[in-house]
PDB file of N, CA and C in Angstrom:
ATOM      1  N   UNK A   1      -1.885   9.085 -10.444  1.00  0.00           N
ATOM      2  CA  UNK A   1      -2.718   9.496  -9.348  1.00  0.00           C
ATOM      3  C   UNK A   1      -2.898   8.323  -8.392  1.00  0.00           C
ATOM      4  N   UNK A   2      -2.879   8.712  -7.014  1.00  0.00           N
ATOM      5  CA  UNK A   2      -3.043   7.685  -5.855  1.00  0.00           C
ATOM      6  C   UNK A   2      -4.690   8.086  -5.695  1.00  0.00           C
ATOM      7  N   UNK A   3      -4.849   6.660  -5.356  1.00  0.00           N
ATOM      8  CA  UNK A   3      -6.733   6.928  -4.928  1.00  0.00           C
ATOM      9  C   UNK A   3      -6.943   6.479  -3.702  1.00  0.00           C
ATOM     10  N   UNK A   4      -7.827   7.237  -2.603  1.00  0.00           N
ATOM     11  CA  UNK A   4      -7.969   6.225  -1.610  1.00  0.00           C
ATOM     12  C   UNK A   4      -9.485   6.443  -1.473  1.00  0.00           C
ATOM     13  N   UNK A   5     -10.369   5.562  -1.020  1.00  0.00           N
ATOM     14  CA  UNK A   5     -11.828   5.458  -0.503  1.00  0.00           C
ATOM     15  C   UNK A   5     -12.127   4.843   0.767  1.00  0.00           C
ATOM     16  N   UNK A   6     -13.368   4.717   1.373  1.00  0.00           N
ATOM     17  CA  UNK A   6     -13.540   3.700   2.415  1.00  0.00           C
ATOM     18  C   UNK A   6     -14.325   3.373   2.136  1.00  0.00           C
ATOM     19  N   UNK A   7     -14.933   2.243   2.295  1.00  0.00           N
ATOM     20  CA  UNK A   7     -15.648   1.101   2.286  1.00  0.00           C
ATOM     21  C   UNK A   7     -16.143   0.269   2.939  1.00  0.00           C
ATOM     22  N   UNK A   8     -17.542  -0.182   3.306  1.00  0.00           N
ATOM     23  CA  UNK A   8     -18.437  -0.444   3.995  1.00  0.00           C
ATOM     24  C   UNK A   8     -18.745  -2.049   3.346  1.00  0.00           C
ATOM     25  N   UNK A   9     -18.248  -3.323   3.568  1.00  0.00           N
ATOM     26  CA  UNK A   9     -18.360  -4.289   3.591  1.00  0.00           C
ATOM     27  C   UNK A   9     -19.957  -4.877   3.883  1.00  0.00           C
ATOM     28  N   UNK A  10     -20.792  -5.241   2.650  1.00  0.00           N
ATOM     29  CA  UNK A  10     -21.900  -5.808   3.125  1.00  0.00           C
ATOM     30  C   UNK A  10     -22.608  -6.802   4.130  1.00  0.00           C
ATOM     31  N   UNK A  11     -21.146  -7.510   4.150  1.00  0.00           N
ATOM     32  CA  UNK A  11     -21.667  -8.856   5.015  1.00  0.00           C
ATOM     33  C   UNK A  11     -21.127  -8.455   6.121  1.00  0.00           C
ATOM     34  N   UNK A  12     -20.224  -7.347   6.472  1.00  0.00           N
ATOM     35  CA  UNK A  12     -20.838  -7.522   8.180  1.00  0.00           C
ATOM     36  C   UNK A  12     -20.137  -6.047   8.817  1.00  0.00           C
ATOM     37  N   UNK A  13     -20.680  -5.160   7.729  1.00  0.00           N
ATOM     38  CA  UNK A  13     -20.728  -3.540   7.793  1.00  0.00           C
ATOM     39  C   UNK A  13     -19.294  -3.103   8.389  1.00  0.00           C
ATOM     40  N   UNK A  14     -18.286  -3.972   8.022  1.00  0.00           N
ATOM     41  CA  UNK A  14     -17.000  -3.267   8.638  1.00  0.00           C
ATOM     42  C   UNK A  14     -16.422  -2.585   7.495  1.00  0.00           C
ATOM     43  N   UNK A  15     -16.074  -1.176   7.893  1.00  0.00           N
ATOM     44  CA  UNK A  15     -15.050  -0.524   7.001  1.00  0.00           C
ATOM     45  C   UNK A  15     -13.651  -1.180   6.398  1.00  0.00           C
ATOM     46  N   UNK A  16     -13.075  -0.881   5.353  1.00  0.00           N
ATOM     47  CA  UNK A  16     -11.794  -0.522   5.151  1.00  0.00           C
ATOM     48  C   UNK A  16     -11.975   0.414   4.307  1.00  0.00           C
ATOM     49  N   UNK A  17     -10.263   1.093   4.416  1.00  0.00           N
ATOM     50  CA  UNK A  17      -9.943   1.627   3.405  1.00  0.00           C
ATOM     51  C   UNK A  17      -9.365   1.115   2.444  1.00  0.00           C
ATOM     52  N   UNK A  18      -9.600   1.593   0.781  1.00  0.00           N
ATOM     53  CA  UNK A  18      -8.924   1.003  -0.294  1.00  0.00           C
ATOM     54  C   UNK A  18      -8.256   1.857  -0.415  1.00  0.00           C
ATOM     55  N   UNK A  19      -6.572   1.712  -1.317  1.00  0.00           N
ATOM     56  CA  UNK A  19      -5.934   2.407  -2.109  1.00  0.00           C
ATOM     57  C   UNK A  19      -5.660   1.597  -3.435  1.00  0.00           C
ATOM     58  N   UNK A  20      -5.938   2.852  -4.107  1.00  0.00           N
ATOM     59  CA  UNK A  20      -5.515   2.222  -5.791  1.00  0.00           C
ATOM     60  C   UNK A  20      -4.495   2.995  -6.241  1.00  0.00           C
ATOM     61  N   UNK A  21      -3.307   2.573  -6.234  1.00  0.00           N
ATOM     62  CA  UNK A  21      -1.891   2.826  -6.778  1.00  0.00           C
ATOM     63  C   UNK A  21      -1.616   3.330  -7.885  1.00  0.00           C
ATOM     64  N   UNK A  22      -1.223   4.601  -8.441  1.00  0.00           N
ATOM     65  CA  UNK A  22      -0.878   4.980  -9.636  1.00  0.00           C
ATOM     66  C   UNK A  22       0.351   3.703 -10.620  1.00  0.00           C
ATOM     67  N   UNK A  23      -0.095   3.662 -11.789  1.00  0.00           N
ATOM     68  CA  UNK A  23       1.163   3.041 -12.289  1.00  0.00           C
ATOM     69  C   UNK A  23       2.688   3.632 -11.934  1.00  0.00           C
ATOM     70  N   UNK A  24       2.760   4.910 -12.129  1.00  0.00           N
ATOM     71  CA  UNK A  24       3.870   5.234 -12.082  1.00  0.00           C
ATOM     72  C   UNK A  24       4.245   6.031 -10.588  1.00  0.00           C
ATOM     73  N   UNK A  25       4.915   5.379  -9.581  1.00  0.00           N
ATOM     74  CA  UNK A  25       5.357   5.623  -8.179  1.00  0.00           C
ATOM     75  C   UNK A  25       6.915   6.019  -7.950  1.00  0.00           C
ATOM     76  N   UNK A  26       6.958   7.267  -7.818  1.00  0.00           N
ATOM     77  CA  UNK A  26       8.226   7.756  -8.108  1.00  0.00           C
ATOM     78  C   UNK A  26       8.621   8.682  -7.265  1.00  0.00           C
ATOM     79  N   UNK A  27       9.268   9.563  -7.355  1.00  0.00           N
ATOM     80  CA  UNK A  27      10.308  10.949  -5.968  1.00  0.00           C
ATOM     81  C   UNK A  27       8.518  11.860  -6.180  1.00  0.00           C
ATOM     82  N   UNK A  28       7.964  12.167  -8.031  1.00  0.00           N
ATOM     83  CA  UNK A  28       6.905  13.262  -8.146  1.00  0.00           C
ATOM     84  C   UNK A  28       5.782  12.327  -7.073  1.00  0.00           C
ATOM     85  N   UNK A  29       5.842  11.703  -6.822  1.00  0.00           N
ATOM     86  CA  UNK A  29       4.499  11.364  -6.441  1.00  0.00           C
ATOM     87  C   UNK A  29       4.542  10.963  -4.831  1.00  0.00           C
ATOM     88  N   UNK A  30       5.707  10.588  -4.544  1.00  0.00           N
ATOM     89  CA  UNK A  30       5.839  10.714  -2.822  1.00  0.00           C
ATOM     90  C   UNK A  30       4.933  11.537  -1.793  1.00  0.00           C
ATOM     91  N   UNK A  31       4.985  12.231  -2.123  1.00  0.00           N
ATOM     92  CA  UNK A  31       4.543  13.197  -1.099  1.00  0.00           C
ATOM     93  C   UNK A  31       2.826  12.883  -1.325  1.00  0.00           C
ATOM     94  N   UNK A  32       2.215  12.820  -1.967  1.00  0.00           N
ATOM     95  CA  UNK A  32       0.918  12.458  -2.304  1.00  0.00           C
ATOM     96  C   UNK A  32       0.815  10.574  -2.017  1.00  0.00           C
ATOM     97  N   UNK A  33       1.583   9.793  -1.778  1.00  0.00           N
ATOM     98  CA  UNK A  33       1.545   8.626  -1.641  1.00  0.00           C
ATOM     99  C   UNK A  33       1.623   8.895  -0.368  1.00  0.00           C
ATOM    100  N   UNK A  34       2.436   9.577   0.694  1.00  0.00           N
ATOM    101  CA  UNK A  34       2.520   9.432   2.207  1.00  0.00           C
ATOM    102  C   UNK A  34       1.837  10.271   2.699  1.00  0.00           C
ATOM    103  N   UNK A  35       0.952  11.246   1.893  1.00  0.00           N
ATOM    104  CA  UNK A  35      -0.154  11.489   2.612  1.00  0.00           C
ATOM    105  C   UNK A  35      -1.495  10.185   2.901  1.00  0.00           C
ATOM    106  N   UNK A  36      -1.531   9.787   1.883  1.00  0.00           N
ATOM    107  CA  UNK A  36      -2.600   8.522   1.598  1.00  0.00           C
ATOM    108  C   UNK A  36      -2.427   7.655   2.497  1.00  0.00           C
ATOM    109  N   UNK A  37      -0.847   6.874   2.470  1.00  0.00           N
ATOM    110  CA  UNK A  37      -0.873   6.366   3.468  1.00  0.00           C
ATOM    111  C   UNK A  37      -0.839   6.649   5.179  1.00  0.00           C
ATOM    112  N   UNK A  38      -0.904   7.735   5.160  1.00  0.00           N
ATOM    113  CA  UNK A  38      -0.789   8.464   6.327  1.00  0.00           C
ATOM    114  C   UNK A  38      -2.339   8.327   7.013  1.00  0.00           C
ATOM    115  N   UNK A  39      -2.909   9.248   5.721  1.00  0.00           N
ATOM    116  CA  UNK A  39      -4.537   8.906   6.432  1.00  0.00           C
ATOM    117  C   UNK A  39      -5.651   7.909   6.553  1.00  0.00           C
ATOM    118  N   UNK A  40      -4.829   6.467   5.739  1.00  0.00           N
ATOM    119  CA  UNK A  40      -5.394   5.161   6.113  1.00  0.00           C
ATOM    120  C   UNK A  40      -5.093   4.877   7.337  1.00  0.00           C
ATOM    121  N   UNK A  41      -3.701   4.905   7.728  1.00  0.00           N
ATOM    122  CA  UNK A  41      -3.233   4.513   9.220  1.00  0.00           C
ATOM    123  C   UNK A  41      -4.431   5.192   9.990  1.00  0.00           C
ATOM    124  N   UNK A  42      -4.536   6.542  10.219  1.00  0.00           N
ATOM    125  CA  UNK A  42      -4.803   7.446  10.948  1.00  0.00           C
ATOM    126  C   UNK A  42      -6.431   6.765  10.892  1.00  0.00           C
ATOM    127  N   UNK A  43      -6.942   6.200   9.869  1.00  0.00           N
ATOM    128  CA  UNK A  43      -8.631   5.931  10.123  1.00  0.00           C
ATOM    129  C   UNK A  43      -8.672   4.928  10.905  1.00  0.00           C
ATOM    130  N   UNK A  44      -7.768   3.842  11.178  1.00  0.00           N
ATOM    131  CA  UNK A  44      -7.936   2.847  11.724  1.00  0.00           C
ATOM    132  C   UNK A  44      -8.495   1.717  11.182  1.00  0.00           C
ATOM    133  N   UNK A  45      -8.944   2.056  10.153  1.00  0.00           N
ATOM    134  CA  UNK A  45      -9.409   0.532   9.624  1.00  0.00           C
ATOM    135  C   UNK A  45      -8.839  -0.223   8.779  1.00  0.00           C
ATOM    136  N   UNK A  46      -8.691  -1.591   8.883  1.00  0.00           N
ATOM    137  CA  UNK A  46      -8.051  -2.434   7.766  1.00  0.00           C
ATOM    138  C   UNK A  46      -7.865  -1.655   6.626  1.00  0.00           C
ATOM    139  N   UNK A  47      -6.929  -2.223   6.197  1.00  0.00           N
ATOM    140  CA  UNK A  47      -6.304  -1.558   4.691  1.00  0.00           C
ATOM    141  C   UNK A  47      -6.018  -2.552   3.268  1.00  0.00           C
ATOM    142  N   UNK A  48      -6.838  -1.991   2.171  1.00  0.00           N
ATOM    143  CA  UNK A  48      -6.482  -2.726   1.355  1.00  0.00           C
ATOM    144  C   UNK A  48      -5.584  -2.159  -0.185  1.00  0.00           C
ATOM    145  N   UNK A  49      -4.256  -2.557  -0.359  1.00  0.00           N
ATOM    146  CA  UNK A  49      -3.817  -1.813  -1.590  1.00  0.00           C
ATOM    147  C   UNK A  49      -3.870  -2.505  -2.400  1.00  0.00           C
ATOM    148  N   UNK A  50      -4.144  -1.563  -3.596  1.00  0.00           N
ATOM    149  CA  UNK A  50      -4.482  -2.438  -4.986  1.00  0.00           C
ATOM    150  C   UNK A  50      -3.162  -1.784  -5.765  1.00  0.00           C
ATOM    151  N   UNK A  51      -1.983  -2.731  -6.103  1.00  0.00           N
ATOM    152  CA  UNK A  51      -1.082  -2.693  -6.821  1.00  0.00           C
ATOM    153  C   UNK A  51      -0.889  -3.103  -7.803  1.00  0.00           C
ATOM    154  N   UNK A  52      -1.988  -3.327  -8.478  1.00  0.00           N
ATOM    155  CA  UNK A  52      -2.432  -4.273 -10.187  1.00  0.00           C
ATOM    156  C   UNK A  52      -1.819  -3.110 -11.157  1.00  0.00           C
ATOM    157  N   UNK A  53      -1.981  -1.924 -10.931  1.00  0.00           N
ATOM    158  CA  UNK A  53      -1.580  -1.266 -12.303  1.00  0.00           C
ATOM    159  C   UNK A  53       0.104  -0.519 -11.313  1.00  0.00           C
ATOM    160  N   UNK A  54       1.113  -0.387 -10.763  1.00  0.00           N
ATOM    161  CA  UNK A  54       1.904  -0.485 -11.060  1.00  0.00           C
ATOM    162  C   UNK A  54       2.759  -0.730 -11.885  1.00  0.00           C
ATOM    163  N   UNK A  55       3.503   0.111 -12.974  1.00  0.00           N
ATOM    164  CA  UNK A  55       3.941  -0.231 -13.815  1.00  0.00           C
ATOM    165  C   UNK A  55       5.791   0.108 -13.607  1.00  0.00           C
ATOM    166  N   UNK A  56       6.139   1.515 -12.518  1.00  0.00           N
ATOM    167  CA  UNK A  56       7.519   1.588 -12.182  1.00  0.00           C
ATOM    168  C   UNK A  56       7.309   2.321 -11.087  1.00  0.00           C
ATOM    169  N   UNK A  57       7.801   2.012 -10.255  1.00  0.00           N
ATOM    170  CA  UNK A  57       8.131   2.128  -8.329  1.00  0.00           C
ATOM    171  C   UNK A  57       9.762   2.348  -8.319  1.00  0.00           C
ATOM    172  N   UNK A  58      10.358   3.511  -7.722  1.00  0.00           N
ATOM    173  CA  UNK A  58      11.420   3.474  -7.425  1.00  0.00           C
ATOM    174  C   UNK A  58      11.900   3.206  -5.366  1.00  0.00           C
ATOM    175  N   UNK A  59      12.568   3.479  -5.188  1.00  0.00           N
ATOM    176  CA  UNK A  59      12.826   3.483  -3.933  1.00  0.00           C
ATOM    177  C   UNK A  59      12.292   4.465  -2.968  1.00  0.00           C
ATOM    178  N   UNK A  60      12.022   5.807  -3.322  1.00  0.00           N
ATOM    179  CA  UNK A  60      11.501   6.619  -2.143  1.00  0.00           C
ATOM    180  C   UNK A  60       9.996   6.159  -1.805  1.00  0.00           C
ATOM    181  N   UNK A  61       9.306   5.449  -3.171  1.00  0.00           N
ATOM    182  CA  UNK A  61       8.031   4.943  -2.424  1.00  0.00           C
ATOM    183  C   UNK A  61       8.029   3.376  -1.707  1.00  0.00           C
ATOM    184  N   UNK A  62       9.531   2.675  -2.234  1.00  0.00           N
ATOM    185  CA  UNK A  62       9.178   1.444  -1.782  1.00  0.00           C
ATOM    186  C   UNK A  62       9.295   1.686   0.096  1.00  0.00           C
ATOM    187  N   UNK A  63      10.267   2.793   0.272  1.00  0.00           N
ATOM    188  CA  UNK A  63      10.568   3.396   1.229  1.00  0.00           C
ATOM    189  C   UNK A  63       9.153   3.785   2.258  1.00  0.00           C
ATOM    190  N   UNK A  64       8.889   4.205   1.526  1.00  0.00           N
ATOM    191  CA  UNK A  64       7.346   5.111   2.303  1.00  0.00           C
ATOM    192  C   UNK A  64       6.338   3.730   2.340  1.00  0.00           C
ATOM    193  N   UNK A  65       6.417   2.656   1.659  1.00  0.00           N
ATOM    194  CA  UNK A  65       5.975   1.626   2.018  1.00  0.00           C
ATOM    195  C   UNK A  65       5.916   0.902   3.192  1.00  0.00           C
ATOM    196  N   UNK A  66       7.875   0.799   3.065  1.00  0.00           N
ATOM    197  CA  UNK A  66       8.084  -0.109   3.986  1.00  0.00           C
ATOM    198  C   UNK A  66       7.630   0.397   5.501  1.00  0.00           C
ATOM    199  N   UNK A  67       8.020   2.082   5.612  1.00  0.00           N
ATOM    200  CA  UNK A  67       7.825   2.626   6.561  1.00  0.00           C
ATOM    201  C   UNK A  67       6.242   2.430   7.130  1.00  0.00           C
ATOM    202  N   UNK A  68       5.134   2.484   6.402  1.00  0.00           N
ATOM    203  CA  UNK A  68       3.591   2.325   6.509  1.00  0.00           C
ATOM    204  C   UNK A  68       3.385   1.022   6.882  1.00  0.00           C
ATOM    205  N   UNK A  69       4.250  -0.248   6.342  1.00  0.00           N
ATOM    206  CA  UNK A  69       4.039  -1.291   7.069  1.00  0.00           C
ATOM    207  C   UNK A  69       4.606  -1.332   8.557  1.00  0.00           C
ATOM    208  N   UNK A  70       5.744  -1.390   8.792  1.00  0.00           N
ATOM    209  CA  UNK A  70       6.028  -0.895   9.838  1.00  0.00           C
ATOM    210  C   UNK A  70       4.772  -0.113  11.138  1.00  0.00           C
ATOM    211  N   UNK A  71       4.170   0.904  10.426  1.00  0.00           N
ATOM    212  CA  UNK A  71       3.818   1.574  11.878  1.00  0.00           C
ATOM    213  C   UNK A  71       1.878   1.007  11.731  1.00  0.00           C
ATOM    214  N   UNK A  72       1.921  -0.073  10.400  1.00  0.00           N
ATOM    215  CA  UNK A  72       0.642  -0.597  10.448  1.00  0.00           C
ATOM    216  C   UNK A  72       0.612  -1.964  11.369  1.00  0.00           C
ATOM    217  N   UNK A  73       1.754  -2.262  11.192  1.00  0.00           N
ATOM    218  CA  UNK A  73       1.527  -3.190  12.666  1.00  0.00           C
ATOM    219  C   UNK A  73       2.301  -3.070  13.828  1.00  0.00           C
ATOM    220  N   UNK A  74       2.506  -1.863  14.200  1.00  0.00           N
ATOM    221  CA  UNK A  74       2.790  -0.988  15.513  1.00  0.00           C
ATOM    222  C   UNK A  74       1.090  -1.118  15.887  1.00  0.00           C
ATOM    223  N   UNK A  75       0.016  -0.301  15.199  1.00  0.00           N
ATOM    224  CA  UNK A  75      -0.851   0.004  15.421  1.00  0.00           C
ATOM    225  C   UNK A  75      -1.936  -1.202  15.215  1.00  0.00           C
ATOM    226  N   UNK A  76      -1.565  -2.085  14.894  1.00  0.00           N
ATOM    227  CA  UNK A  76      -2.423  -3.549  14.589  1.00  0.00           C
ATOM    228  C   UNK A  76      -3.710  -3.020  13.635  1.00  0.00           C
ATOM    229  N   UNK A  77      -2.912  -2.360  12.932  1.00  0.00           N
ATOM    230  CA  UNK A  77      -3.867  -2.634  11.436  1.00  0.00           C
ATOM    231  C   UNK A  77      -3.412  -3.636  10.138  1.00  0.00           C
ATOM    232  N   UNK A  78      -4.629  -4.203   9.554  1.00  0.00           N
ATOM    233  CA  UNK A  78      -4.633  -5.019   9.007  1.00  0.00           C
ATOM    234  C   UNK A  78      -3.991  -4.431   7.509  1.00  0.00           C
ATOM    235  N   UNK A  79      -3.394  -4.864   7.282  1.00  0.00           N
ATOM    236  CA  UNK A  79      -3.286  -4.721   5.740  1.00  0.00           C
ATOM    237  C   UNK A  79      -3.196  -5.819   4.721  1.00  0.00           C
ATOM    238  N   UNK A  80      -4.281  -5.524   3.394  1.00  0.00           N
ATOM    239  CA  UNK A  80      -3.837  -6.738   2.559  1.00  0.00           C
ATOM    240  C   UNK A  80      -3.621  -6.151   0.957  1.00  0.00           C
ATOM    241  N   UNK A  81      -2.712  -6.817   0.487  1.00  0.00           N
ATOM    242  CA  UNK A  81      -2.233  -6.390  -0.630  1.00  0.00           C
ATOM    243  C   UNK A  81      -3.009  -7.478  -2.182  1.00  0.00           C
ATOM    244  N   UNK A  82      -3.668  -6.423  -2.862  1.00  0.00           N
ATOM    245  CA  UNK A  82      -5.095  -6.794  -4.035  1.00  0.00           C
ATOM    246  C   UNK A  82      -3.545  -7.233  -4.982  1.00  0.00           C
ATOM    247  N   UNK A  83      -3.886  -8.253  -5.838  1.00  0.00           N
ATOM    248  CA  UNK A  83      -3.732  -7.677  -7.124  1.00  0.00           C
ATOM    249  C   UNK A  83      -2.351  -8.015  -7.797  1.00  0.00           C
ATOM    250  N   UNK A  84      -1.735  -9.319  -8.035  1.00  0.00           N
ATOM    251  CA  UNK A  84      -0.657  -9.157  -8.272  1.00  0.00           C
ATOM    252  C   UNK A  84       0.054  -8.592  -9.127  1.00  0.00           C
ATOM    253  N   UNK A  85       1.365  -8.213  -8.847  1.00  0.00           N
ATOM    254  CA  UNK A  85       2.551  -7.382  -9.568  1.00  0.00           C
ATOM    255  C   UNK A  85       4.006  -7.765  -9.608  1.00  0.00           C
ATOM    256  N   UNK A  86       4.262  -8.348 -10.631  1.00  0.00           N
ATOM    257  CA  UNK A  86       5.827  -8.854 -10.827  1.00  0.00           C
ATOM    258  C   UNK A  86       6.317  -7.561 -10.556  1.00  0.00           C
ATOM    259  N   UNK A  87       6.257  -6.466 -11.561  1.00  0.00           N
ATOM    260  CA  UNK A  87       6.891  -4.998 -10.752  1.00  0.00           C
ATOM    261  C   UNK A  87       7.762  -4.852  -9.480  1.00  0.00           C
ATOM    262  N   UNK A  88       6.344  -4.375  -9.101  1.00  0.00           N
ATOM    263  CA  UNK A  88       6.385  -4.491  -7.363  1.00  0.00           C
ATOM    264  C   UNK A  88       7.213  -5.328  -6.733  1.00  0.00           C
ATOM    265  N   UNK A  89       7.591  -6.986  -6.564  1.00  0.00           N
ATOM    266  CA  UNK A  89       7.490  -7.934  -6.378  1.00  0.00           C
ATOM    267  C   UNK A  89       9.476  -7.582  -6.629  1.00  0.00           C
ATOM    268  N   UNK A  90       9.431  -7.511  -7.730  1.00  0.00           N
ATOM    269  CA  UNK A  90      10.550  -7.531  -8.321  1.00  0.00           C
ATOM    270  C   UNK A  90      11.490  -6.813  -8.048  1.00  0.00           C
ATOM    271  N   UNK A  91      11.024  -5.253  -8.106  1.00  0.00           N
ATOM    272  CA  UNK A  91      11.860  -4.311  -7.413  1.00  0.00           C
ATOM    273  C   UNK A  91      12.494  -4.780  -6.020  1.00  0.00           C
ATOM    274  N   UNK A  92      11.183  -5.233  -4.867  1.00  0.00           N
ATOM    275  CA  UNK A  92      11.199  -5.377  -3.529  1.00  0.00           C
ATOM    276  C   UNK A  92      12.787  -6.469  -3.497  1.00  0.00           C
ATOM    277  N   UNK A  93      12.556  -7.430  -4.730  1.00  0.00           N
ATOM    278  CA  UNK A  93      13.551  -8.741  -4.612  1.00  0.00           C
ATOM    279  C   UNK A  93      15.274  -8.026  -4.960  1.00  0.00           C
ATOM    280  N   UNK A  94      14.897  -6.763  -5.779  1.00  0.00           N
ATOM    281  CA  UNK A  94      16.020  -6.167  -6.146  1.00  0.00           C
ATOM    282  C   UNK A  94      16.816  -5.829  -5.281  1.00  0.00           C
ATOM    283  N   UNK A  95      16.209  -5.158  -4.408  1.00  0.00           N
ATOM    284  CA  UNK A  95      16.703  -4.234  -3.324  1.00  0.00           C
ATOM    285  C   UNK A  95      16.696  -4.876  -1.605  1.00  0.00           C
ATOM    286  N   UNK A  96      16.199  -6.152  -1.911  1.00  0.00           N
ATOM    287  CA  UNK A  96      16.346  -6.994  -0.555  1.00  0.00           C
ATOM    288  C   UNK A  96      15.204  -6.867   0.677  1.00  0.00           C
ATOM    289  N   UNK A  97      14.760  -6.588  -0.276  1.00  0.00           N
ATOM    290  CA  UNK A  97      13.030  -6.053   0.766  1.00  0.00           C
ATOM    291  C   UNK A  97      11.652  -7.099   0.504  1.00  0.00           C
ATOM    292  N   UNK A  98      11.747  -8.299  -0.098  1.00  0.00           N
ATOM    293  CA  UNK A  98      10.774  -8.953  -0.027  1.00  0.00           C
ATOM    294  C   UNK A  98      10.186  -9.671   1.198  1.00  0.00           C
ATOM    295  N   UNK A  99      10.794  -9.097   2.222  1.00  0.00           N
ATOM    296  CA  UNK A  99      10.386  -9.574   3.610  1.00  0.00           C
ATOM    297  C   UNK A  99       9.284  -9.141   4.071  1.00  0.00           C
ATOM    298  N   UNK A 100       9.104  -7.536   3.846  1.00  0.00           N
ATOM    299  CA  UNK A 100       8.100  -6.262   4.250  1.00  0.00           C
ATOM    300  C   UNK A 100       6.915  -6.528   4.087  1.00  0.00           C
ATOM    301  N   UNK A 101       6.435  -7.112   3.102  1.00  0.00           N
ATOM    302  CA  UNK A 101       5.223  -7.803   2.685  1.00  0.00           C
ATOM    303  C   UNK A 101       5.030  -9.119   2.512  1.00  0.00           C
ATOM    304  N   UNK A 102       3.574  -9.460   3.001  1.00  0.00           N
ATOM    305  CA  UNK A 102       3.129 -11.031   2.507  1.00  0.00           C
ATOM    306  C   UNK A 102       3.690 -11.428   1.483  1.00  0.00           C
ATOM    307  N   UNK A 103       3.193 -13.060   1.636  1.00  0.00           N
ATOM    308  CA  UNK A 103       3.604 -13.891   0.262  1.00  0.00           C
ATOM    309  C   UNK A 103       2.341 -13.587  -0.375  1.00  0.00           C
ATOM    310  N   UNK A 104       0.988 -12.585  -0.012  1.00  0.00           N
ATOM    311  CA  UNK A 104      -0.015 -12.524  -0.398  1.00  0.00           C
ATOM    312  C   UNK A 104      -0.153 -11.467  -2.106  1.00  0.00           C
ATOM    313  N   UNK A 105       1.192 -10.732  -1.626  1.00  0.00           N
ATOM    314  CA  UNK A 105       1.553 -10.286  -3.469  1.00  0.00           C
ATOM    315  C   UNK A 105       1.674 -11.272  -4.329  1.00  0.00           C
TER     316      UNK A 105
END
């Protein structure tokens, strides 16, 4: 299951949205991952993903990733990535995509 919430920052009442990443990110779960990310873009507020429990990511989500970064800084939203993941990290190095994201994984 993908989770998303928003969140109201105490120290100086700015929103983001969180997402918390299912371990398992795959073709079944696409369509429920690019809705999520769809409607973080769409709120406008900073974005934070939590990729700590990732456990296997194939390509149609690293895909729907890369694509969300992409139109998150078209739109100058912030995104920061919680939580490290060799996984994640690893796949991205597999497939020649460790560019897409910070060194902040």
């Amino acid at each position: 299951m993908i989770e998303s919430t928003q969140k109201i920052s105490d120290q100086d009442s700015a929103t983001t949205t969180a997402i918390l990443c299912a371990e398992s990110l795959d073709i079944s779960s696409a369509s429920r991952l690019h809705e999520v990310l769809s409607d973080a873009l769409d709120s406008g507020h900073p974005i934070n993903i939590n990729i700590s429990e990732i456990t296997r990511i194939d390509t149609s989500c690293i895909q729907l990733f890369f694509s969300f970064i992409k139109e998150a800084k078209n739109r100058h939203i912030d995104i920061d990535w919680s939580k490290d993941n060799e996984i994640f990290v690893e796949t991205l190095r597999l497939i020649g995509l460790t560019s897409i994201i910070d060194t902040t994984v």
